[in-house]
Each structure stands twice: as C-alpha cells, then as structure tokens.
Protein backbone atom coordinates (compact mmCIF):
# COMPACT_ATOMS: atom_id res chain seq x y z
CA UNK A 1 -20.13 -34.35 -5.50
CA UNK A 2 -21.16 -35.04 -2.19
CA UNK A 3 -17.35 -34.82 -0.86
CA UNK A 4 -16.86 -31.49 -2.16
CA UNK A 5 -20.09 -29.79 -1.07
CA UNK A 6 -18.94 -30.03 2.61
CA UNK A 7 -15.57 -28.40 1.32
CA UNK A 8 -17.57 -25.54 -1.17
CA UNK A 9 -19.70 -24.69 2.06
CA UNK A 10 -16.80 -24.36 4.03
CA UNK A 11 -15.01 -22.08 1.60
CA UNK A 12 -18.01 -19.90 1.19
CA UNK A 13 -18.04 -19.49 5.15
CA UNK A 14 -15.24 -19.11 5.22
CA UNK A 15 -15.01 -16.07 2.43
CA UNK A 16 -18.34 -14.30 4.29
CA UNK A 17 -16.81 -14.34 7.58
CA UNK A 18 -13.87 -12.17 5.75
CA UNK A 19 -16.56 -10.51 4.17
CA UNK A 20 -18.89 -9.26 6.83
CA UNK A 21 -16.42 -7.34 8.98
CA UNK A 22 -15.04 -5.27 5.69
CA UNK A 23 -18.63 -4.31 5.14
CA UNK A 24 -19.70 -3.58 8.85
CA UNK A 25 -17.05 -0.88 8.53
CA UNK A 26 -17.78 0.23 5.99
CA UNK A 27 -21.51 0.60 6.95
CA UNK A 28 -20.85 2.01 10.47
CA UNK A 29 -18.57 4.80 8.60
CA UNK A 30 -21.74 5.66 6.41
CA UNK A 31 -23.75 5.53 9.39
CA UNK A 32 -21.79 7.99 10.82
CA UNK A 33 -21.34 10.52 7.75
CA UNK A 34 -25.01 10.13 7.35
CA UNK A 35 -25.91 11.11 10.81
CA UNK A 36 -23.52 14.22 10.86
CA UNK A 37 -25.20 15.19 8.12
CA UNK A 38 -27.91 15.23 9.01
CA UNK A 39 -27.23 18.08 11.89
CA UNK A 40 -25.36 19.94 9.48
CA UNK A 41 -26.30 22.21 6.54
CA UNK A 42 -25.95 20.23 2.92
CA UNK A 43 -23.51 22.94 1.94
CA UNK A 44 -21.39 21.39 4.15
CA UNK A 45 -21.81 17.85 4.55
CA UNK A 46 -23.99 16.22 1.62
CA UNK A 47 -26.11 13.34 1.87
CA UNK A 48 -24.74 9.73 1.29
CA UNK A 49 -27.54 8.94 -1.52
CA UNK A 50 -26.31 12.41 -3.01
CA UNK A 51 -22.45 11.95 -2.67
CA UNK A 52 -22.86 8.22 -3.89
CA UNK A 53 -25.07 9.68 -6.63
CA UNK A 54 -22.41 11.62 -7.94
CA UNK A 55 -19.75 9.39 -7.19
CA UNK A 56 -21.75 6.92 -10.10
CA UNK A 57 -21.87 10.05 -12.57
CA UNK A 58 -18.39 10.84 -12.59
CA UNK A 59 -16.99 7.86 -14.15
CA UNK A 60 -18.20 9.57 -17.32
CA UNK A 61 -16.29 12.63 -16.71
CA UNK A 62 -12.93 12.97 -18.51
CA UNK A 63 -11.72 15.40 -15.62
CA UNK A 64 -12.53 12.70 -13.04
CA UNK A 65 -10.99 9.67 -14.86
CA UNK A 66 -7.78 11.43 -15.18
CA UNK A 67 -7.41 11.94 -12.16
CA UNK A 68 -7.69 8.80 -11.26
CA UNK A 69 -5.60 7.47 -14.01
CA UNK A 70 -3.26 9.95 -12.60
CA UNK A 71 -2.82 8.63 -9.35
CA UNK A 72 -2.83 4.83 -10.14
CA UNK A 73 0.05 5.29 -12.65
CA UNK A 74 2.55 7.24 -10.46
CA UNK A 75 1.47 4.57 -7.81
CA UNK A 76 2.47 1.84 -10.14
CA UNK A 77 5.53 3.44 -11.06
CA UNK A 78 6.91 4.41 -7.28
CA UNK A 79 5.83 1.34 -5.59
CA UNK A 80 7.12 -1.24 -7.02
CA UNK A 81 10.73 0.22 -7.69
CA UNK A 82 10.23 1.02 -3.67
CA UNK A 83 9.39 -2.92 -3.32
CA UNK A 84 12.18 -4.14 -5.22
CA UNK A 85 14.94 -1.59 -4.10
CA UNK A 86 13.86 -2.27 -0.12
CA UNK A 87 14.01 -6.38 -0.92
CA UNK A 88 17.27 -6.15 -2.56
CA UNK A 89 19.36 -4.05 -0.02
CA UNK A 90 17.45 -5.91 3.34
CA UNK A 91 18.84 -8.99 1.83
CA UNK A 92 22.28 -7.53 0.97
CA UNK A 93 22.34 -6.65 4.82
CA UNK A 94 21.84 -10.06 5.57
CA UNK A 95 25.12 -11.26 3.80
CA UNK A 96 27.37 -7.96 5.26
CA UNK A 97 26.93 -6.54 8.76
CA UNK A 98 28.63 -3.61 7.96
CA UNK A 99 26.04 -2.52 5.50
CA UNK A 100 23.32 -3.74 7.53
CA UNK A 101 24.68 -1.08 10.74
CA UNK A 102 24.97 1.42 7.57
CA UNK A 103 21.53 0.69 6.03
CA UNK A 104 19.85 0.38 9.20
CA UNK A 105 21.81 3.85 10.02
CA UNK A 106 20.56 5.21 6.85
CA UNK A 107 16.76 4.40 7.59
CA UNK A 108 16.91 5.96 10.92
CA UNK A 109 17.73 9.11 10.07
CA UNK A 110 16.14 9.53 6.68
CA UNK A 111 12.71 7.52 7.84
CA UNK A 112 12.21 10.41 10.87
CA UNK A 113 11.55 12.59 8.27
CA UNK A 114 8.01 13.19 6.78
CA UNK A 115 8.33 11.95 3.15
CA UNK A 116 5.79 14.89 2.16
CA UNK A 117 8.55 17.24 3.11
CA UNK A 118 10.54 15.85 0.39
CA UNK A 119 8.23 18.00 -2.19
CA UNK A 120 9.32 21.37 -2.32
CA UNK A 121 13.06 20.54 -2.76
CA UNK A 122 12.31 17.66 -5.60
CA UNK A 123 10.14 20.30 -7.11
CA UNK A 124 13.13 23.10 -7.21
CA UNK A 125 15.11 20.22 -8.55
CA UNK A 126 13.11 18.29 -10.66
CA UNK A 127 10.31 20.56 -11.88
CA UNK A 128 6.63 19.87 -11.32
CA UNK A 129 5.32 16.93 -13.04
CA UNK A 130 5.41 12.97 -12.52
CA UNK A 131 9.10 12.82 -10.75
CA UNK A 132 8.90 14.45 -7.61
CA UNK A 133 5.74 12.39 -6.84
CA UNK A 134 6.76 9.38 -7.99
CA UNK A 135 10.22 10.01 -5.95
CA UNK A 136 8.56 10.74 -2.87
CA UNK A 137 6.20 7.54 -3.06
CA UNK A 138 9.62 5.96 -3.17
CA UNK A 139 10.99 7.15 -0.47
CA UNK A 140 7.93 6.70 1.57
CA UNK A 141 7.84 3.04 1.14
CA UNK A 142 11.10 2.26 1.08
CA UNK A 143 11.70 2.50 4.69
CA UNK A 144 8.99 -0.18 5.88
CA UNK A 145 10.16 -2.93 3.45
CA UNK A 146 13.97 -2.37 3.71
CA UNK A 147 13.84 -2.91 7.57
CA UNK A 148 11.03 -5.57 7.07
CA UNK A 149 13.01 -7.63 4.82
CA UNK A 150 16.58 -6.97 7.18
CA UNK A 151 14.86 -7.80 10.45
CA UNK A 152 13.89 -11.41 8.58
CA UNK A 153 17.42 -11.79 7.19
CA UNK A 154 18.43 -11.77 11.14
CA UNK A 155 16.22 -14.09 12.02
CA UNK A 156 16.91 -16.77 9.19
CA UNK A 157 17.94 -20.13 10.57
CA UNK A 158 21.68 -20.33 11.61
CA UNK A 159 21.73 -24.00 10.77
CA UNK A 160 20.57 -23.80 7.04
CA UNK A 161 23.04 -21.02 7.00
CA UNK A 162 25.83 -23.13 7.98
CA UNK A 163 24.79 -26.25 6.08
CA UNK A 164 24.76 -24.20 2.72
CA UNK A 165 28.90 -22.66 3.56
CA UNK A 166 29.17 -26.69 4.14
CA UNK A 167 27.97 -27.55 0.75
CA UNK A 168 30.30 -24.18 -0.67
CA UNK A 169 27.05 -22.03 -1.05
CA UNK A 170 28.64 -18.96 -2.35
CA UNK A 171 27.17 -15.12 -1.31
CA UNK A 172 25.31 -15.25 -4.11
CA UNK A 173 23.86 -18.24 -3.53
CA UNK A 174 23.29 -18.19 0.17
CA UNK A 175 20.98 -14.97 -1.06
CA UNK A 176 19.18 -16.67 -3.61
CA UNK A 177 18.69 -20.08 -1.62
CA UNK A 178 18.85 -18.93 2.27
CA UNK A 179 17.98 -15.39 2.71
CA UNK A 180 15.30 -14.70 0.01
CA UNK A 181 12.96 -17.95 0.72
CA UNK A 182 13.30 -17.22 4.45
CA UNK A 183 12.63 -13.81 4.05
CA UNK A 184 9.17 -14.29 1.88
CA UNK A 185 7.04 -13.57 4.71
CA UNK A 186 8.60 -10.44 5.62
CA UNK A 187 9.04 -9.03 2.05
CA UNK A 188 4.95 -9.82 1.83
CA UNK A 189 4.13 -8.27 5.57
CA UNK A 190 6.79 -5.11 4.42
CA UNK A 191 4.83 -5.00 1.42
CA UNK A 192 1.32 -4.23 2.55
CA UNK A 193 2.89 -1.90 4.96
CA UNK A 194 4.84 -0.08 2.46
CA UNK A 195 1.34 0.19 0.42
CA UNK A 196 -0.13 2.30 2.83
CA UNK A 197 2.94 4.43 3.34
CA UNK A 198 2.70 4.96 -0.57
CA UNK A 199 -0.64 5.70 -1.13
CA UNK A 200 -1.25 8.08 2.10
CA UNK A 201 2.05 9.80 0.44
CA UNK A 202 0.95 10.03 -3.42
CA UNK A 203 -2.19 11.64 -2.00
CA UNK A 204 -0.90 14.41 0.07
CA UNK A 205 2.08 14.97 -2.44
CA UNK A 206 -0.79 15.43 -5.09
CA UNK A 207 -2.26 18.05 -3.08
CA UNK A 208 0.86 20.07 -2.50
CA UNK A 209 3.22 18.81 -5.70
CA UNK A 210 1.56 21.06 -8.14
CA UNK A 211 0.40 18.16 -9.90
CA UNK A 212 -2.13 18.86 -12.26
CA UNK A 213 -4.18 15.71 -12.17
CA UNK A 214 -4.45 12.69 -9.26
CA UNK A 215 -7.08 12.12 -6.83
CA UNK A 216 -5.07 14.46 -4.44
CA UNK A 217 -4.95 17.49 -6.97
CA UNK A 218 -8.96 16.33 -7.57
CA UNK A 219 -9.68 16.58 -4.00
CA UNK A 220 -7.62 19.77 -2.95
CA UNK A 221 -8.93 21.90 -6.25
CA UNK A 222 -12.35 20.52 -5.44
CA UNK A 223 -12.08 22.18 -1.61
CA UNK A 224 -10.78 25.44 -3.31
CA UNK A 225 -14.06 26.11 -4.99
CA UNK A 226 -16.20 24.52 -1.74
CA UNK A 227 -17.43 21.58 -4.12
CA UNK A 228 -18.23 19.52 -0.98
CA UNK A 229 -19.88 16.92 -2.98
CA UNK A 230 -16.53 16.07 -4.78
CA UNK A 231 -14.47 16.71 -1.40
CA UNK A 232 -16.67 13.82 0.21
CA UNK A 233 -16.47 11.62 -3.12
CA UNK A 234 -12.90 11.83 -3.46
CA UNK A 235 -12.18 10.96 -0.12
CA UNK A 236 -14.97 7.77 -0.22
CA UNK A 237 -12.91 6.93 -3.94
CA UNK A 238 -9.23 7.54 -1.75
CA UNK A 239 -10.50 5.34 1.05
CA UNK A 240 -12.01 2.71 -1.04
CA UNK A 241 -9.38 2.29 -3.79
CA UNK A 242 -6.92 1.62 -0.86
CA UNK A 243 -9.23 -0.66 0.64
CA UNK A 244 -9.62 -2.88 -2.42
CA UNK A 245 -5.47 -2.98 -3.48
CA UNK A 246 -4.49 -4.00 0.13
CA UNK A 247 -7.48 -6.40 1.03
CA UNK A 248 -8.17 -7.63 -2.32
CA UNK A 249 -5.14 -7.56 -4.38
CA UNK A 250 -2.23 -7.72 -1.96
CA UNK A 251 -3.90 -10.22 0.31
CA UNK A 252 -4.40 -12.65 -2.82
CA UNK A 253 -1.06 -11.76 -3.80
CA UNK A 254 -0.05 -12.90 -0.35
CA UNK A 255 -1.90 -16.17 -0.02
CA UNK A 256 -0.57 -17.01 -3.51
CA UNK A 257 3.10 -16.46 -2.14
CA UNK A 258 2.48 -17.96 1.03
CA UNK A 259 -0.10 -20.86 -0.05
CA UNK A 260 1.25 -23.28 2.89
CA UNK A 261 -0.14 -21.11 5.42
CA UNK A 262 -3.49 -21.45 3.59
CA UNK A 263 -4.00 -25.01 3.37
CA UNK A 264 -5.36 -28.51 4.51
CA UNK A 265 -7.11 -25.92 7.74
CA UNK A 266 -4.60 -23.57 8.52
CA UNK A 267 -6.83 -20.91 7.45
CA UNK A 268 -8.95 -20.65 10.65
C-alpha cells in the first residue's frame, strides 16, 4: 500500500495539471462572454447562468437531440472512412514513388480548395440529405492524414527497410511490418488533425447543405428567427463536443496506441 500511494499521488498530479489548463480556458472564455454581456442588451448577448440554463433544458427536447444525433452520426460515418482511406494510400506512397509524386500532386491541388465549396455541386449531384455532408467531411480530412501518414513513410528507417528486402520481405509485407508500425505516430498526430478539419467542416456544411437536422442546421435556423439563446448554446455545445472527442477520446485513444511514450516517467 504504501508503495503505490506515492505512485496514485503522482498520477492524480499528474491528471490535475492536464486538468487545470482545459478549465482555465474554459473559464477565461466565460469570463469574457459574461463581461460582453454585460455592456450589451440581453437580446443580443444572454447571460451565461441563462444560456447554461437552457443549455440543461434542452436535452429534453426532441428537436435539440436530433440535432445532435444528426451531427455525431454523419461525423462517425465521414471520419473514419477519411482515417482509413488517408492511412492506406500514405502508406501505398511509401512502397511507390511514383504514386507518392501523384498523391502528393493530388493533395496539392485538391487541399487549396475550401472543402465547404464542395456543397453546392454534391448537392446538384447527390441531392440534399446525409451524402453530400458526409462526402465533404471526407474530403476535409482526408488531406491532413494522407500527407501525415506519407511524410512518416519518408522518414521510416532505411536500415529496417533494407534488412526486411534481406530477409525477402515482400511489398506487402514491408507495409504491414515496416511502414505501418513506423508510421503509428503520424497516423495518430494526422488523426487529431484531421478531427478538427472534420468537425469545423460538418458544421458549416450543416449550415449551408440544406440539411434538415445537425448542430449546424440547429444553429443557423436558430439565428434566422434571432433565438440568441440557442445561437450562444449551440456554439458552447459545438465548442465543447469538440473539446471532449479530441482531448478526451482521441488523446486516450492516442496514449493507448502509443503507451511507450507514456511510461516508467516519460509522461512529464
């Protein structure tokens, strides 16, 4: 007992020092609101108490929950495939440097353009609805984890490359054994990056996609009729939702991938 209380005390440090600066933020931005409220009329710029108020209310409201339902499917849907497709074809780059100057090609011209732009034309094509949403969440993170994971599959060491064509490694298995396992970092950095590109784009594709429930439709019908107190709440629920997937979920996601880093006091 008494050689693992030193160790529990040093975890729970350890877990309030991530802690504290999450929720200094997160007070200085109420600090703010509050205070800019407080100058302006409450037409315009509610209360905290009154926005937070309402904010607990309206997970009893169907229109509310659908929305949010909404959003978190088409993110689950779009991200991932954008995950998996970006992982795949970075490591395929790594095996053929002719597709790596194509992808990498690709990505630069495509990656210039705003994936929100992407909306009108899928809707002309695809109809309004779930696809041209989920498409464009797609396309938005693709980018970040494709070059992520092809910038690692540069950098993986030449002589474990070599060793495994010693041994007869085989494409496939140079992928599989080489590329991927050094590339694990990368695919976990290009994923948290990609998050942010997805969920900033599901948002404002909502808004303009015709969709006809997500947090963005939510927030953009709610400005239509000047219903300030839902503007402000969907944008604390936008802001907080993407807080909790990429600092709670992803980063445990991340330290169970990359555990070594983690250990025996290389978490400083």
């Amino acid at each position: 007992m008494n050689t693992n209380s030193p160790k529990a005390g040093q975890r729970m440090a350890r877990r309030l020092r991530g802690i504290v600066p999450y929720a200094a933020a997160v007070l200085s931005l109420l600090g703010v609101w509050q205070v800019i409220a407080f100058f302006m009329p409450a037409y315009l710029m509610p209360d905290v108490p009154v926005v937070l108020k309402k904010l607990a209310g309206s997970f009893t409201e169907p229109k509310f929950l659908n929305a949010l339902k909404g959003s978190l499917v088409r993110l689950g849907i779009g991200y991932p495939i954008a995950c998996l497709l970006g992982a795949f074809l970075g490591l395929l780059a790594g095996i053929s440097q002719s597709f790596a100057k194509y992808l990498r090609s690709l990505i630069s011209i495509l990656q210039s353009i705003p994936p929100i732009t992407w909306v009108p034309f899928l809707i002309l094509l695809l109809g309004f609805g779930n696809a041209p949403i989920v498409i464009v969440i797609t396309i938005a993170s693709f980018f970040p984890m494709a070059l992520s994971v092809m910038n690692a599959t540069e950098g993986v060491n030449r002589t474990h490359l070599e060793l495994a064509r010693v041994l007869g490694a085989s494409r496939k298995q140079l992928l599989a054994n080489v590329y991927a396992p050094e590339s694990l970092p990368a695919f976990v950095t290009g994923a948290q990056v990609s998050f942010g590109n997805a969920w900033r784009s599901l948002i404002a594709a909502e808004m303009v996609g015709g969709a006809q429930a997500g947090l963005g439709f939510f927030l953009s019908y709610s400005a239509e009729i000047a219903d300030m107190k839902s503007v402000m709440m969907s944008i604390m629920v936008i802001g907080g939702i993407a807080a909790i997937l990429d600092h709670v979920v992803l980063e445990r996601i991340k330290r169970k991938l990359l555990h070594w880093r983690y250990v025996s006091g290389g978490e400083q």
